[in-house]
Each structure stands twice: as C-alpha cells, then as structure tokens.
N, C-alpha and C. Protein backbone atom coordinates (compact mmCIF):
# COMPACT_ATOMS: atom_id res chain seq x y z
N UNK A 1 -39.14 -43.82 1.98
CA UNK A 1 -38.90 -43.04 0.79
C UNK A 1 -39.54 -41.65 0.91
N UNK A 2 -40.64 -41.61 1.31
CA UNK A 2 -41.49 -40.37 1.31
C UNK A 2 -41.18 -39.58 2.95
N UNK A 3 -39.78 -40.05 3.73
CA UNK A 3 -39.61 -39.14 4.25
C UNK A 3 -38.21 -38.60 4.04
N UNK A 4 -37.07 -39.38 3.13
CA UNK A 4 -36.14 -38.83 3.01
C UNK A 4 -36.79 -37.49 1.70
N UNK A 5 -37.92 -37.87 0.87
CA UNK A 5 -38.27 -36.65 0.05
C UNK A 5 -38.83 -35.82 0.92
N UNK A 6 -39.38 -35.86 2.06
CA UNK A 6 -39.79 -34.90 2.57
C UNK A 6 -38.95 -34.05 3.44
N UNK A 7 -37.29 -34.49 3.26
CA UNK A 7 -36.39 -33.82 3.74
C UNK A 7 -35.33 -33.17 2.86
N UNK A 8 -35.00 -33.77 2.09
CA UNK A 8 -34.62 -33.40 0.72
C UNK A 8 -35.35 -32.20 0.03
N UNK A 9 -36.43 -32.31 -0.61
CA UNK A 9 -36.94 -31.70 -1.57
C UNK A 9 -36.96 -29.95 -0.79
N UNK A 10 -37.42 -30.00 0.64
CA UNK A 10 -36.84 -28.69 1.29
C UNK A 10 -35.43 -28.26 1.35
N UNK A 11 -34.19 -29.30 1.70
CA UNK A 11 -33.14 -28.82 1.42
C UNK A 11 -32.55 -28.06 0.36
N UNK A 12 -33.04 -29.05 -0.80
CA UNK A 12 -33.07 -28.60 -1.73
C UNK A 12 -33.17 -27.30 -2.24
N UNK A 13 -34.40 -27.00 -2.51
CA UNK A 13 -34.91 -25.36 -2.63
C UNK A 13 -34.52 -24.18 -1.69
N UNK A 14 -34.33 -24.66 -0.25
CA UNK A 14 -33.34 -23.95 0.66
C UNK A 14 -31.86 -23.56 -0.12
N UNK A 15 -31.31 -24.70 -0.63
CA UNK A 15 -30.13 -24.18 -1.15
C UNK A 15 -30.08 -23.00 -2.18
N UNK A 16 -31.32 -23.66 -3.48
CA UNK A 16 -31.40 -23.44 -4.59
C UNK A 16 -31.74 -21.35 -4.18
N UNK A 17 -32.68 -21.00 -3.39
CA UNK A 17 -33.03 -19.78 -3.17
C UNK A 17 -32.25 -19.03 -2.40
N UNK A 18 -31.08 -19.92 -1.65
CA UNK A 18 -29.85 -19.01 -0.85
C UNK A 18 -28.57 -18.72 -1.59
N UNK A 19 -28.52 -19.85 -2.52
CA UNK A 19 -27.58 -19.35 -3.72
C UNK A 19 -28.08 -18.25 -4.35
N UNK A 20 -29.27 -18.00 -4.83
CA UNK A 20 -29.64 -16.82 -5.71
C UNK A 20 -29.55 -15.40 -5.07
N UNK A 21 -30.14 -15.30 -3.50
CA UNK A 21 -30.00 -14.57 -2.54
C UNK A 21 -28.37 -13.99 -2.39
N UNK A 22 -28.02 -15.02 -1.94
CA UNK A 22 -26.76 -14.71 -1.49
C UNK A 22 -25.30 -14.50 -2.58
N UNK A 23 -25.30 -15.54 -3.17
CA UNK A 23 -24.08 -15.53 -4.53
C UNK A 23 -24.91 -14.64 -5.27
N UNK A 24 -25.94 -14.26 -6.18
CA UNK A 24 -26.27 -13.23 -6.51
C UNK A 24 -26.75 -11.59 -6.93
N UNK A 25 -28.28 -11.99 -5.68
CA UNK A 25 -28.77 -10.94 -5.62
C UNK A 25 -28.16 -9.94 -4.54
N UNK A 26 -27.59 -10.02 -3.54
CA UNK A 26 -27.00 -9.50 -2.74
C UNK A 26 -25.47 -9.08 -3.52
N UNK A 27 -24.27 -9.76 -4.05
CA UNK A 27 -23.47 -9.08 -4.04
C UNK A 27 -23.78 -8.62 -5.33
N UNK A 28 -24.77 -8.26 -6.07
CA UNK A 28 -25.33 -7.31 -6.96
C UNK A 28 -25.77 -6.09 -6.54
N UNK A 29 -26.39 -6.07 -5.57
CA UNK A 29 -26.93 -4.66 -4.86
C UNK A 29 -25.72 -4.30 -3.58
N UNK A 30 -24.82 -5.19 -3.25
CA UNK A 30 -24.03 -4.08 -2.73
C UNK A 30 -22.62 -3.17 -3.61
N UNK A 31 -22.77 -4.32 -4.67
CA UNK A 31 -21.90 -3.70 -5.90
C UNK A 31 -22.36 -1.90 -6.51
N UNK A 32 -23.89 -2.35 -6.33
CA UNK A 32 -24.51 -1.29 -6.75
C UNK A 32 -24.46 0.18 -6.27
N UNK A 33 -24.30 -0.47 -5.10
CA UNK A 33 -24.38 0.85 -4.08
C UNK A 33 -23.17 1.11 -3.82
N UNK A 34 -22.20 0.57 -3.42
CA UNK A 34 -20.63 0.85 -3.58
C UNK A 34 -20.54 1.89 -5.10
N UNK A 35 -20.70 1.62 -6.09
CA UNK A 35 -20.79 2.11 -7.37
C UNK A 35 -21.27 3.95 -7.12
N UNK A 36 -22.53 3.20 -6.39
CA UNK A 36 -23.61 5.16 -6.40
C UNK A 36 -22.52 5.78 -5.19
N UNK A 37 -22.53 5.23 -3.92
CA UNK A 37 -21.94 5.85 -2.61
C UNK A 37 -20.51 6.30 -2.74
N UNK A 38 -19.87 4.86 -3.36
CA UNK A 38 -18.30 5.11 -3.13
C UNK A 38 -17.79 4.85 -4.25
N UNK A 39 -17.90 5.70 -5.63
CA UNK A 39 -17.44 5.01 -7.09
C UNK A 39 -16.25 5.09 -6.64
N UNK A 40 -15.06 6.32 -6.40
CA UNK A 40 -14.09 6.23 -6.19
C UNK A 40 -13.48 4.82 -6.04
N UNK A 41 -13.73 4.92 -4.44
CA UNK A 41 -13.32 3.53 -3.86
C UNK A 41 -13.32 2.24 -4.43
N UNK A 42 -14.89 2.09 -4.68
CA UNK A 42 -15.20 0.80 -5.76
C UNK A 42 -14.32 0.99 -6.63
N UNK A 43 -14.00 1.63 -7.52
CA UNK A 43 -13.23 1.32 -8.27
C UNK A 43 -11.91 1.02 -8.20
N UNK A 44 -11.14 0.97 -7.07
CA UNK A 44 -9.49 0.93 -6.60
C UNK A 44 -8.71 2.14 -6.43
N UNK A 45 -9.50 3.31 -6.51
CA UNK A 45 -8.84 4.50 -5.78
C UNK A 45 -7.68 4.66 -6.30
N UNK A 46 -8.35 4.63 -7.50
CA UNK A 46 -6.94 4.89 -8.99
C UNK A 46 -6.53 6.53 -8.81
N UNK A 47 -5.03 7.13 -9.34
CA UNK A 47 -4.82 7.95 -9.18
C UNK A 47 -4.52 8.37 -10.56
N UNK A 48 -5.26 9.59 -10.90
CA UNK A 48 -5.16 9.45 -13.07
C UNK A 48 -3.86 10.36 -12.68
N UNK A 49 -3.47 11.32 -13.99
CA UNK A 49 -2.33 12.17 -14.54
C UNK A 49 -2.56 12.16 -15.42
N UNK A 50 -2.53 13.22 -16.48
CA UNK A 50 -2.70 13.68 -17.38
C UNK A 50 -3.70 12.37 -18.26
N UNK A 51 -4.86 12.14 -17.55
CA UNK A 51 -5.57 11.49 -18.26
C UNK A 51 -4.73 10.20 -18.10
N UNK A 52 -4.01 9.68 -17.41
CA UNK A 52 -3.64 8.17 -17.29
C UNK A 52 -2.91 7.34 -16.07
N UNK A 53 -3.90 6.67 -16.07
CA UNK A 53 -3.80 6.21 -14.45
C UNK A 53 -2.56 5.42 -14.31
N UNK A 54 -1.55 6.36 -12.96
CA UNK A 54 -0.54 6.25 -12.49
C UNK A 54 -0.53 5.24 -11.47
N UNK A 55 -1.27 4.94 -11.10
CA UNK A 55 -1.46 3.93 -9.82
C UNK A 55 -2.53 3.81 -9.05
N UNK A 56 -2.31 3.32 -7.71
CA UNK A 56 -3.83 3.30 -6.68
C UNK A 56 -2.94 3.63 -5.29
N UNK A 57 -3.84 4.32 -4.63
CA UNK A 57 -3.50 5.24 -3.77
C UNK A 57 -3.73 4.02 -2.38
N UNK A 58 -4.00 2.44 -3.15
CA UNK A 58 -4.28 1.59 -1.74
C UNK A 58 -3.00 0.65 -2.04
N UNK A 59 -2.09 0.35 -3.33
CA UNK A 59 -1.39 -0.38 -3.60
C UNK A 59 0.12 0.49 -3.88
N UNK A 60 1.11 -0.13 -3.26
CA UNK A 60 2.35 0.45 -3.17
C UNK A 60 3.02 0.03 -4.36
N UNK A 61 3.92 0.52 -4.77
CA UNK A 61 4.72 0.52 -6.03
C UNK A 61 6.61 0.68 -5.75
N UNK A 62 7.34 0.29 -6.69
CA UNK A 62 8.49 0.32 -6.45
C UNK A 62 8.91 1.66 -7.23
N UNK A 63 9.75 2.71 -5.77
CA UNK A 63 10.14 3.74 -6.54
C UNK A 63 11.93 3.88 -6.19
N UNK A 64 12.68 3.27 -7.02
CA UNK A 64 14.14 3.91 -6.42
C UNK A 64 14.92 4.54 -7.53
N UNK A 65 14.34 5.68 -8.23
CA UNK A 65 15.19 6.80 -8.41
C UNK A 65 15.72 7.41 -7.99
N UNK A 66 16.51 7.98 -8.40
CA UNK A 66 17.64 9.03 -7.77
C UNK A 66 16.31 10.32 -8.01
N UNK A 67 16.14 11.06 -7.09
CA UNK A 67 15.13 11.82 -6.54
C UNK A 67 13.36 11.79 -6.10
N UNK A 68 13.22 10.62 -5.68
CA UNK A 68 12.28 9.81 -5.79
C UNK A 68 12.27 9.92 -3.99
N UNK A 69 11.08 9.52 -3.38
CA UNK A 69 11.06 9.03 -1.94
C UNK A 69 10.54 7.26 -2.57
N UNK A 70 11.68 6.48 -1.64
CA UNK A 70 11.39 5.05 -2.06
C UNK A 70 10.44 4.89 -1.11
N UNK A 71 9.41 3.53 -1.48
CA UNK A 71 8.80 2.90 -0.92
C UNK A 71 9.34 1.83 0.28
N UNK A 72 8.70 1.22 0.63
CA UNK A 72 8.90 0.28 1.64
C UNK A 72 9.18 -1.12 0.76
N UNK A 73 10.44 -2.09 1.46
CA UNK A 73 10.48 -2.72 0.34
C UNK A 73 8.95 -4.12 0.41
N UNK A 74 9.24 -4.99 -0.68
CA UNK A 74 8.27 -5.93 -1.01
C UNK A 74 8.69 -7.20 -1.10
N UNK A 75 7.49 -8.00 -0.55
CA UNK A 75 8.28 -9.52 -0.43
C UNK A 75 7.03 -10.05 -1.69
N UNK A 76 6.15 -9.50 -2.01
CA UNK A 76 5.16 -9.55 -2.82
C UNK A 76 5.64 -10.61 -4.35
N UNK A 77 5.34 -11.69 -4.57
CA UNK A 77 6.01 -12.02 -6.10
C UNK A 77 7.72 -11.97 -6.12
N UNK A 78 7.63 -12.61 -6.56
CA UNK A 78 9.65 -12.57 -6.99
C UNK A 78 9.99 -11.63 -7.53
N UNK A 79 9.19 -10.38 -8.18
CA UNK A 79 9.98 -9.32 -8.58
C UNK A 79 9.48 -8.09 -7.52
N UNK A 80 8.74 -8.84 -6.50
CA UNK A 80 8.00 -7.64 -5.49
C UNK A 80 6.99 -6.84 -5.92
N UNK A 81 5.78 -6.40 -4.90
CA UNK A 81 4.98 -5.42 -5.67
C UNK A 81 4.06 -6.25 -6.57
N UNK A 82 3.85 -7.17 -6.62
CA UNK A 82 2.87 -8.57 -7.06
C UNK A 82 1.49 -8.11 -6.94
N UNK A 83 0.61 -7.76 -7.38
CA UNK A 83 -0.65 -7.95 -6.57
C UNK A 83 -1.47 -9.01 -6.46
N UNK A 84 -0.73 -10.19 -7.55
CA UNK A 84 -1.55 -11.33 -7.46
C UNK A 84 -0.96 -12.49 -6.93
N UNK A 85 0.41 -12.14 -5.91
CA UNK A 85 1.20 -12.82 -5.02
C UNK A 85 1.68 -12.35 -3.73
N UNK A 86 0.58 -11.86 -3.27
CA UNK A 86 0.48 -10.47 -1.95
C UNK A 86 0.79 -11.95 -0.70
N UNK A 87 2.20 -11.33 -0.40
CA UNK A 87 2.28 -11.70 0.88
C UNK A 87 3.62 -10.92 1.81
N UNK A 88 3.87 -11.73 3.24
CA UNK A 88 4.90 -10.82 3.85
C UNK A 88 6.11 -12.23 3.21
N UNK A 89 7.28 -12.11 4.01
CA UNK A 89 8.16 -12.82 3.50
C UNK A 89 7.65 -14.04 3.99
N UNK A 90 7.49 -14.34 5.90
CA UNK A 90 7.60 -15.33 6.59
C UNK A 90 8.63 -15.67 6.66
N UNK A 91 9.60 -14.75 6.89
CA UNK A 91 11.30 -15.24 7.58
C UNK A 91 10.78 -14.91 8.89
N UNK A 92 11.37 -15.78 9.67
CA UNK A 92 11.57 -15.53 11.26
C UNK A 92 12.82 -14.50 11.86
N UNK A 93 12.42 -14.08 12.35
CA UNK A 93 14.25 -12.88 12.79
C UNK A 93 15.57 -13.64 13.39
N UNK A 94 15.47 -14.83 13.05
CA UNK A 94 16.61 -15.59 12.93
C UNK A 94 17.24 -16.00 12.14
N UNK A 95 16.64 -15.53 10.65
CA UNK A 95 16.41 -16.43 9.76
C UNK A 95 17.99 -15.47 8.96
N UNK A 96 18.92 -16.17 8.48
CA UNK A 96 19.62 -15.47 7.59
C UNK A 96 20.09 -14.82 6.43
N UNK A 97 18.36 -15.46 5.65
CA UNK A 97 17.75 -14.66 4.54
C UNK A 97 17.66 -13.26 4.96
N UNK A 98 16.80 -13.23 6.10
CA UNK A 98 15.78 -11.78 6.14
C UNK A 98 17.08 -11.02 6.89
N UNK A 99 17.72 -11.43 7.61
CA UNK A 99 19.26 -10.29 8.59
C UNK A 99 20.07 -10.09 7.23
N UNK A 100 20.29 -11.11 6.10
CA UNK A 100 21.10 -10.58 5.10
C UNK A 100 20.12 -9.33 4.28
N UNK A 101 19.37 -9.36 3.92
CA UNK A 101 18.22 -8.76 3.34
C UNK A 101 18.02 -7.22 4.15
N UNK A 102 17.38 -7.10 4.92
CA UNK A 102 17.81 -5.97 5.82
C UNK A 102 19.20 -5.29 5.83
N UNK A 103 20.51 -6.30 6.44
CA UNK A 103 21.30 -5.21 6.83
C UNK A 103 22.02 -4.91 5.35
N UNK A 104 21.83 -5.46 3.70
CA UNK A 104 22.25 -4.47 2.74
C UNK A 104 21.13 -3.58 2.28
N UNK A 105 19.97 -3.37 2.60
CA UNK A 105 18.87 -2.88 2.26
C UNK A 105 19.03 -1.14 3.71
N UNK A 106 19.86 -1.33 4.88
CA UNK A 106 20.38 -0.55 5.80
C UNK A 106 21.51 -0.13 4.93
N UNK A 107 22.52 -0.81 4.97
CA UNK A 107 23.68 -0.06 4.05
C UNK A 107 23.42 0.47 2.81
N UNK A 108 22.49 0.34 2.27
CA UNK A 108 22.50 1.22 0.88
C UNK A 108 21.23 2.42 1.48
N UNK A 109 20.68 2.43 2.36
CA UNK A 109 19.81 3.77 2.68
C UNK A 109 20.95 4.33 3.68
N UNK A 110 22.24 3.72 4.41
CA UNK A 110 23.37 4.73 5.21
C UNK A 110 23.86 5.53 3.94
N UNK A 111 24.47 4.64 3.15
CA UNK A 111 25.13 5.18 2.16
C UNK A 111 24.63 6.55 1.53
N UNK A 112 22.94 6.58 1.27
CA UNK A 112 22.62 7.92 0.68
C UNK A 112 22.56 8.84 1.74
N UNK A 113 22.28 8.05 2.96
CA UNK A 113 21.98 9.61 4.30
C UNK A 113 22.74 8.76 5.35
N UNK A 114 24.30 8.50 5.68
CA UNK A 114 24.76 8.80 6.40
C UNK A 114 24.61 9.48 7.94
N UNK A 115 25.00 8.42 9.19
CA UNK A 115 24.84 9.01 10.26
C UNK A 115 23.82 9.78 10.76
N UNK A 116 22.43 8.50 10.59
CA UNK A 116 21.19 9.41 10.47
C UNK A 116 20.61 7.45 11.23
N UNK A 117 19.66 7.90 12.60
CA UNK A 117 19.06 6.61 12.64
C UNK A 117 18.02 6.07 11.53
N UNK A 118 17.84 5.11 10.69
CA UNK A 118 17.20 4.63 9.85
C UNK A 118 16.09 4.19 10.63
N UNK A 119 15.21 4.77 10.02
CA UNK A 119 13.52 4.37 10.44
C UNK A 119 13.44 2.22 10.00
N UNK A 120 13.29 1.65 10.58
CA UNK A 120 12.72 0.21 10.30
C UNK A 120 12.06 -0.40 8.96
N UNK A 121 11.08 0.86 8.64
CA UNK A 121 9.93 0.61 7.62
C UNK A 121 10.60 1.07 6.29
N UNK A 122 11.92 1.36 6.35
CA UNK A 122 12.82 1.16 5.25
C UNK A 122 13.79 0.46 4.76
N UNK A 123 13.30 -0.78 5.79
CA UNK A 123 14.79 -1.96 5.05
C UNK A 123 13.80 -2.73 5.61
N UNK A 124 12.71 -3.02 6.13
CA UNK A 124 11.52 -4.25 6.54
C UNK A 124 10.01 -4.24 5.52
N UNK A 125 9.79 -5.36 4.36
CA UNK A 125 8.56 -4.96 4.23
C UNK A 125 7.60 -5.34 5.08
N UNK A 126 6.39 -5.13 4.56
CA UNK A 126 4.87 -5.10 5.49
C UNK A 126 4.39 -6.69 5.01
N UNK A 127 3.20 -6.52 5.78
CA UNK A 127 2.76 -8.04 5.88
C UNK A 127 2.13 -8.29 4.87
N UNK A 128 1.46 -7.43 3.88
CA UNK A 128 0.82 -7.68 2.62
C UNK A 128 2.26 -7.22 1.68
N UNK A 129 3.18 -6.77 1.80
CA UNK A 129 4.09 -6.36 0.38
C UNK A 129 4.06 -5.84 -0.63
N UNK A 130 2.91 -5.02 -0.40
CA UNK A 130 1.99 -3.70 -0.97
C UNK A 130 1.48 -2.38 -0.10
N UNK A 131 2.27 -2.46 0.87
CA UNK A 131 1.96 -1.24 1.57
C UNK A 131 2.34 0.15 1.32
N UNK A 132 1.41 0.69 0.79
CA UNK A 132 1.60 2.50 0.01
C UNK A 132 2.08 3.12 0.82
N UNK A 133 2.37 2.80 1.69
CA UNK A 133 2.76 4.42 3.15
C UNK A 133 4.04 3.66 3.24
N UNK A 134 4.47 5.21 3.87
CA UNK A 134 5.91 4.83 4.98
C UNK A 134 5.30 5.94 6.48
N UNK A 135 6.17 5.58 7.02
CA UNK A 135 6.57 5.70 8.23
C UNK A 135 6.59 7.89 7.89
N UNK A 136 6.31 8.91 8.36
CA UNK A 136 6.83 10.55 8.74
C UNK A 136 8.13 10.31 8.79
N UNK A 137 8.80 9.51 9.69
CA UNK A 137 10.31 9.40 10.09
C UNK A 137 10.90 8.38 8.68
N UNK A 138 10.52 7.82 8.26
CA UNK A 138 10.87 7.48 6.95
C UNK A 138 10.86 8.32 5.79
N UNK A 139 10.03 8.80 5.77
CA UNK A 139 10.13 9.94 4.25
C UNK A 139 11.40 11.52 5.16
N UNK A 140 11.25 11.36 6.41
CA UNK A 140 11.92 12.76 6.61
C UNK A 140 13.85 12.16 7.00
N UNK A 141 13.78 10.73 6.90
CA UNK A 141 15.25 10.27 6.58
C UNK A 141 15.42 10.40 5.00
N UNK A 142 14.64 10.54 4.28
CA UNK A 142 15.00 10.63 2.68
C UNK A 142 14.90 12.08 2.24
N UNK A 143 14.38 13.36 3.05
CA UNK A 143 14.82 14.73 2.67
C UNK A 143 15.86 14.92 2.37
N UNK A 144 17.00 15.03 3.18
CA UNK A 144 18.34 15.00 2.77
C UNK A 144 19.27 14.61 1.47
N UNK A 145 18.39 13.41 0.74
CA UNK A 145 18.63 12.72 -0.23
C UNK A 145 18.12 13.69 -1.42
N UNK A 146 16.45 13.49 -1.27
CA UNK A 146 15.22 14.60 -2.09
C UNK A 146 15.73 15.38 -2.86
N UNK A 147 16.16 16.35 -1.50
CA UNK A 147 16.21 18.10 -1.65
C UNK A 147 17.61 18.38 -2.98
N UNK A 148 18.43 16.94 -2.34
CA UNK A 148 19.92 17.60 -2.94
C UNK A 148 19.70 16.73 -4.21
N UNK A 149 19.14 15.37 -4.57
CA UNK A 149 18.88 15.35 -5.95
C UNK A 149 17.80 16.07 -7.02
N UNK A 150 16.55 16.58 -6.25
CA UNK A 150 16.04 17.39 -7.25
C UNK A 150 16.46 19.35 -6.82
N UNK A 151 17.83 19.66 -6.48
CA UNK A 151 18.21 21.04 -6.41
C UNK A 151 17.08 21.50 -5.74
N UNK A 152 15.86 20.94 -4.75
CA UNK A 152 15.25 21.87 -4.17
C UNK A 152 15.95 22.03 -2.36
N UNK A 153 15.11 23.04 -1.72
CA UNK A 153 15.71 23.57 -0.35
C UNK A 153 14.92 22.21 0.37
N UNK A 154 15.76 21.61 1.43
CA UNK A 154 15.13 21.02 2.26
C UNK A 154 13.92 21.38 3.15
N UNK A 155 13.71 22.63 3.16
CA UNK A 155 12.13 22.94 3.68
C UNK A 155 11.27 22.79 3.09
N UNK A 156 11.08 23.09 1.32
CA UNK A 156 10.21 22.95 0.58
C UNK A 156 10.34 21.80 0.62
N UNK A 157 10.97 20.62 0.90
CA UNK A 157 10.09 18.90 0.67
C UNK A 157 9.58 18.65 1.89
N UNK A 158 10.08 19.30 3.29
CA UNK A 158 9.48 18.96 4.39
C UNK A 158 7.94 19.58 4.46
N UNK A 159 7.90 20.90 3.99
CA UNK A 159 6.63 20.87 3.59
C UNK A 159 5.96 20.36 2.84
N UNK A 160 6.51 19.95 1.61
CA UNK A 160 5.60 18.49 0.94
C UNK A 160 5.25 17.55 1.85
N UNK A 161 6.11 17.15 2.42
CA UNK A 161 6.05 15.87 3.29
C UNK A 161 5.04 16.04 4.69
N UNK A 162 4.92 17.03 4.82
CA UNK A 162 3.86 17.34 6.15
C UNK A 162 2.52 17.37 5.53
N UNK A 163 2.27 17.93 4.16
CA UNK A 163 1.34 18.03 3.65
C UNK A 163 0.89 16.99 3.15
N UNK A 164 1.71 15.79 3.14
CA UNK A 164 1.03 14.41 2.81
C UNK A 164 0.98 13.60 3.59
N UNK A 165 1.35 13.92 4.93
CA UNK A 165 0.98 12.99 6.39
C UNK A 165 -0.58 12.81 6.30
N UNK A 166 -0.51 11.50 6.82
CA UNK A 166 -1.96 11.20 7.53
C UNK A 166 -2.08 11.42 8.45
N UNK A 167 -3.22 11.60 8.96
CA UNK A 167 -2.88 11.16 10.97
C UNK A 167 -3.85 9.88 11.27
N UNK A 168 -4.05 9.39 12.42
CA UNK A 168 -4.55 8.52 12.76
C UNK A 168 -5.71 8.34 12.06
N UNK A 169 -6.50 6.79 12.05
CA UNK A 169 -8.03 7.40 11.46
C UNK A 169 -8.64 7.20 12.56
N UNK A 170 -9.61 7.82 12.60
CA UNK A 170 -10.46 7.97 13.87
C UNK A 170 -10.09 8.71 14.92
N UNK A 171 -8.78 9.40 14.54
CA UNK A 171 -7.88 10.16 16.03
C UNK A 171 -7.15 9.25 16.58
N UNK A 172 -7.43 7.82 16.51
CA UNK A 172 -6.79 6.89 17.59
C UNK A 172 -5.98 4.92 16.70
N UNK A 173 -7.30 4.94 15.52
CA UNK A 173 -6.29 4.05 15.02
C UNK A 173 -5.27 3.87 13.95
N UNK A 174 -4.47 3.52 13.93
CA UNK A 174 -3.52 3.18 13.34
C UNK A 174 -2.05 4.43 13.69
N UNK A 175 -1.39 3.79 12.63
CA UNK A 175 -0.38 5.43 12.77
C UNK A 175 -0.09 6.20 11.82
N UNK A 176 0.05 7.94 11.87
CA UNK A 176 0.73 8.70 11.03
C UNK A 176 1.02 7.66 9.99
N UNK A 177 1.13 8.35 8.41
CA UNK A 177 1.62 7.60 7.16
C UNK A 177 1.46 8.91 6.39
N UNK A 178 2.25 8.26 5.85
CA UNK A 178 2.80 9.11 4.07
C UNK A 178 2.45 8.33 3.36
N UNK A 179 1.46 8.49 2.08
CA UNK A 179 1.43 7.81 0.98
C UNK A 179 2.80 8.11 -0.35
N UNK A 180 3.42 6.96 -0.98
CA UNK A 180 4.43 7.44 -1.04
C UNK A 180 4.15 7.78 -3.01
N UNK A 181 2.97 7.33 -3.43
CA UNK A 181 3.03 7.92 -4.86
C UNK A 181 2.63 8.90 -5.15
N UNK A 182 1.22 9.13 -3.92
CA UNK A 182 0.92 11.01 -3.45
C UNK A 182 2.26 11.88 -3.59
N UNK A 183 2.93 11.49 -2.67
CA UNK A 183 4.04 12.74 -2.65
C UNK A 183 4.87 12.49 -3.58
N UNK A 184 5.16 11.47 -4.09
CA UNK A 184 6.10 11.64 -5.36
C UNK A 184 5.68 12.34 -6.73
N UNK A 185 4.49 12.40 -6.86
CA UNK A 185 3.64 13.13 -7.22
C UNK A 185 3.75 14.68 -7.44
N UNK A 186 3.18 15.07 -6.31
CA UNK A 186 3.21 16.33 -5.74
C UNK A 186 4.95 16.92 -5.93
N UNK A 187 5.85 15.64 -5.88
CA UNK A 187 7.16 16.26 -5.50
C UNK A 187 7.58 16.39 -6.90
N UNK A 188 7.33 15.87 -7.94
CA UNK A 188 7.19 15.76 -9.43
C UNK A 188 6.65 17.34 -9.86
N UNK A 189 5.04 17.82 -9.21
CA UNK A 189 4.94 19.23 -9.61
C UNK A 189 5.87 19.84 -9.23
N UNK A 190 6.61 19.91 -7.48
CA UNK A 190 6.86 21.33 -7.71
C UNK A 190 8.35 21.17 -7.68
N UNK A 191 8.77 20.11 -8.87
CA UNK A 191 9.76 20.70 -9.43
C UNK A 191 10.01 21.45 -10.41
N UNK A 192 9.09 21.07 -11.27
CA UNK A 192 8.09 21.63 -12.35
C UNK A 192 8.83 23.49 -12.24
C-alpha cells in the first residue's frame, strides 16, 4: 500500500502542476505576448473599411461579380468558404465528381476570356478551401474580363495587380500570390 502511494501521490501532483503550467499559465503568456508583439496578427489580420471589417487577409472569400477578380474555388462546407468545415475535396483525379467540377468551372472562366491558357488555381481548390491568393497568372487571365467590366484601361489593373503580388517569403519559399480581397479592394478605389 505505502508503495503504490508512494508512486501515485507524485504522479499525481506531477499532473496536477503540468496542467496549470502548461493548459494555463503558458498559453496565457504566449497569448499575452502575441497581443503586445503581434496584435494585428493575434487578432486574424482583419481587414476594416470604413470602420467595418471586410474580411481577413488569411481567409479567402467567394467573389464572382461581374467586375470582381474571383477567388479560387472552395471545397470548404457545402456552400464553400466554411471556416468551420476547412477542408480540400479528397477527390482523386479519377474521380468524376472533381473532372466534372473542373472542366464546367474551365468553361465558364473560357467563356469570359476566351482563347487564353487558364491558370489551374482557377477551376482547382486548395487543400484548406480557404486559400486568399491566386496564382499572378491567375489574376492576369482575369484583366481582360476587369478592365472591360469596370470601363478601366487594361494597364491600370495590371498595375493594380503587380502592386498586390507577393513574392516569395524568405526569397525562396513558397510562390508569388495575389491576395484576392486586397486587390479587390484597391480595385474598388480606383474606380472610385
């Protein structure tokens, strides 16, 4: 008896002081400091407008207006764009869901820009189904569309559109991206 308590009663308090440590006091002080260092961030890297927050500059949104740059589509939730049903589809490229899905999701981006190779990352979503970016070659297959539904010159959106490229982070990872509520945004002022 007095050696299972003498194994116990340490487990015990081991637990009892690593729960407080750990489930507690720790993600209290890195909350904290996220808060002082990176409020932005901590907070979801909300994007306000006129005093009211339009979105988050980490979560993608569905945009298909007629003068709009669309997003990438979403397998996210049954109406897509879910954030509390974030996933990719999990069709296999055999699958005759995802080839039907694609090639009318291809025919309705031919249809607005015609005889133009279609970038991928516009008829495929991403693996979370919230991905804010497209593809440079994706937003610069939708100039053509842009320019002639909001009456502006196709240079002035290509310069929008350069001006909202990313480039790599670090120089080396990942790739070029367009955030696509940034520039819809921006493409919103200067129609203005």
């Amino acid at each position: 008896m007095n050696a299972i308590r003498a194994q116990l009663l340490p487990a015990l308090l081991l637990t009892l002081v690593l729960t407080i440590l750990l489930g507690l006091v720790y993600p209290l002080v890195v909350t904290g400091l996220a808060q002082v260092l990176f409020p932005r961030q901590a907070n979801g890297s909300l994007i306000v407008k006129g005093g009211k927050v339009v979105g988050s500059r980490l979560l993608g949104q569905p945009f298909t207006g007629p003068g709009y740059f669309h997003s990438r589509p979403s397998a996210a939730g049954n109406a897509g764009y879910d954030p509390t049903a974030t996933s990719g589809t999990n069709l296999g490229s055999t699958s005759r869901k995802l080839i039907d899905q694609v090639s009318a999701a291809a025919a309705a981006a031919h249809a607005e820009n015609p005889n133009r190779p279609l970038p991928v990352d516009l008829v495929t979503s991403s693996a979370s189904g919230l991905d804010p970016h497209i593809s440079p070659a994706a937003a610069e297959f939708q100039v053509p569309r842009i320019a002639r539904d909001r009456g502006l010159a196709e240079t002035t959106v290509r310069e929008l559109v350069a001006a909202h490229t990313e480039g790599r982070q670090l120089g080396i990872l990942g790739e070029p991206r367009v955030n696509v509520l940034e520039l819809n945004l921006a493409l919103d002022a200067a129609s203005k």
